[in-house]
Protein backbone atom coordinates (compact mmCIF):
# COMPACT_ATOMS: atom_id res chain seq x y z
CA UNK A 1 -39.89 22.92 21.49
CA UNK A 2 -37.87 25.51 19.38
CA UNK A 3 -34.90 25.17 20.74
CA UNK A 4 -35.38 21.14 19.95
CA UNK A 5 -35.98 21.79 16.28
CA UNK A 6 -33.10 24.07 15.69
CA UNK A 7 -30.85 21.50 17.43
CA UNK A 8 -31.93 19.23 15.14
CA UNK A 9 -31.62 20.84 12.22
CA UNK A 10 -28.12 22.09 13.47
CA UNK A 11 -27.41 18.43 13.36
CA UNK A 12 -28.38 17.15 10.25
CA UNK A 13 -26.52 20.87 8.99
CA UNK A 14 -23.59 18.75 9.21
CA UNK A 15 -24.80 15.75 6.72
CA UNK A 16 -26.44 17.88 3.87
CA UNK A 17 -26.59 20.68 1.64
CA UNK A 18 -27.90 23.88 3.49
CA UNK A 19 -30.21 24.51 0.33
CA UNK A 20 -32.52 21.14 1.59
CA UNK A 21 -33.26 22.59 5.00
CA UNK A 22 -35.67 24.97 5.26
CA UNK A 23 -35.74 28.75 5.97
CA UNK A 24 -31.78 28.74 6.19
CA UNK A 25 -30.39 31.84 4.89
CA UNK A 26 -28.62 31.35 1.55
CA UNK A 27 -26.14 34.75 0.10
CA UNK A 28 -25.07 34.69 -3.36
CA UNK A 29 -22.50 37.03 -4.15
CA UNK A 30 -22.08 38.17 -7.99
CA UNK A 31 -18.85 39.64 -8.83
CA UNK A 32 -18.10 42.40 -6.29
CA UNK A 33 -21.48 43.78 -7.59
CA UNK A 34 -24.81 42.33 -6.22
CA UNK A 35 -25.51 40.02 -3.34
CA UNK A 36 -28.37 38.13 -3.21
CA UNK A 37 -29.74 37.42 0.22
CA UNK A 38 -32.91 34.52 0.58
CA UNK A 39 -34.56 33.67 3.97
CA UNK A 40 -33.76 36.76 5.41
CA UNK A 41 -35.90 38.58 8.54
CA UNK A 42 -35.55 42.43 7.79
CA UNK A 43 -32.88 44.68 7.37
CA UNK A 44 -31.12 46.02 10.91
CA UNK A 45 -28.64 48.69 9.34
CA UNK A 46 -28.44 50.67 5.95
CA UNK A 47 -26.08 53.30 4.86
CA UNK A 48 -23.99 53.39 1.09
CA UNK A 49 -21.04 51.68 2.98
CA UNK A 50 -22.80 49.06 5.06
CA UNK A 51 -25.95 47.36 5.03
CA UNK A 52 -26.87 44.91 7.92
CA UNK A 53 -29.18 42.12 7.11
CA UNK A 54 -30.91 39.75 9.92
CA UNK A 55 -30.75 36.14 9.59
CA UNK A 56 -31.81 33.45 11.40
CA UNK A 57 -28.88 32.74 13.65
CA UNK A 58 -27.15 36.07 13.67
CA UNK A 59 -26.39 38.98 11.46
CA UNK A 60 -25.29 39.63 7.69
CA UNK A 61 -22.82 42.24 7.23
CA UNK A 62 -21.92 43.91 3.74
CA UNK A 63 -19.05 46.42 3.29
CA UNK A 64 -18.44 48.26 0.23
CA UNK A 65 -19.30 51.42 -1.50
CA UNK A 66 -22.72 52.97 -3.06
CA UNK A 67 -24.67 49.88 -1.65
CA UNK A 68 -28.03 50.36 -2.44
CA UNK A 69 -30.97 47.71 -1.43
CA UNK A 70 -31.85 46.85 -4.92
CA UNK A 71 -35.20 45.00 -4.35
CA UNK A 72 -37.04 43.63 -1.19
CA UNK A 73 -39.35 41.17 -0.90
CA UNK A 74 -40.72 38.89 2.26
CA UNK A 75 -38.26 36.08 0.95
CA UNK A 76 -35.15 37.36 -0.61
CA UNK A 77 -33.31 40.98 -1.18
CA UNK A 78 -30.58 42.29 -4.00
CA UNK A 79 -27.89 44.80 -2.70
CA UNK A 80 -26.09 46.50 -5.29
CA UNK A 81 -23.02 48.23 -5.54
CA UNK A 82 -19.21 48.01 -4.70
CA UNK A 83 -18.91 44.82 -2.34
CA UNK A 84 -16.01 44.84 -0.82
CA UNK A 85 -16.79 42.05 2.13
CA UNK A 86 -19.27 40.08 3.64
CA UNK A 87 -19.24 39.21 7.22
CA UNK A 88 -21.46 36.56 9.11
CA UNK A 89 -21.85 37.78 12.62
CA UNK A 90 -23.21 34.48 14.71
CA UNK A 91 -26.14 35.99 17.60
CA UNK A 92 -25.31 39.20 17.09
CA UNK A 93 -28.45 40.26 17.54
């Protein structure tokens, strides 16, 4: 039944703006200076120059220098710091 849900909600991906389906991650980069992170499902990796986030279909990859997790919460997370990339790693995990 899972599997049938995120199917479908891969589909209709295609038609609207992620921000109207639920629990899709959403990263909001400021600057090279903060990310913002919603929806994610824990952090997998943290050191000053990389800082791995799990999301729903894979893992979240920042690069940069003096990353720092910023603030945590169940629904969102702030890395600060120099950001030098982001990578989106599809079922890494």
């Amino acid at each position: 039944m899972k599997r049938n849900r995120e199917a479908l909600l891969s589909w209709l991906a295609g038609d609207l703006p992620g921000e109207i389906l639920p629990g899709q991650p959403l990263a909001e980069l400021t600057g090279d200076r903060q990310v913002l992170v919603e929806n994610h499902r824990g952090v997998t990796s943290y050191s000053r120059e990389q800082i791995g986030i799990r999301v729903s279909f894979g893992e979240l990859v920042i690069r940069g220098r003096c990353l720092e997790l910023a603030r945590m919460t169940q629904g969102q997370l702030v890395i600060t710091g120099q950001v030098d990339s982001l990578e989106l790693c599809r079922r890494c995990l």
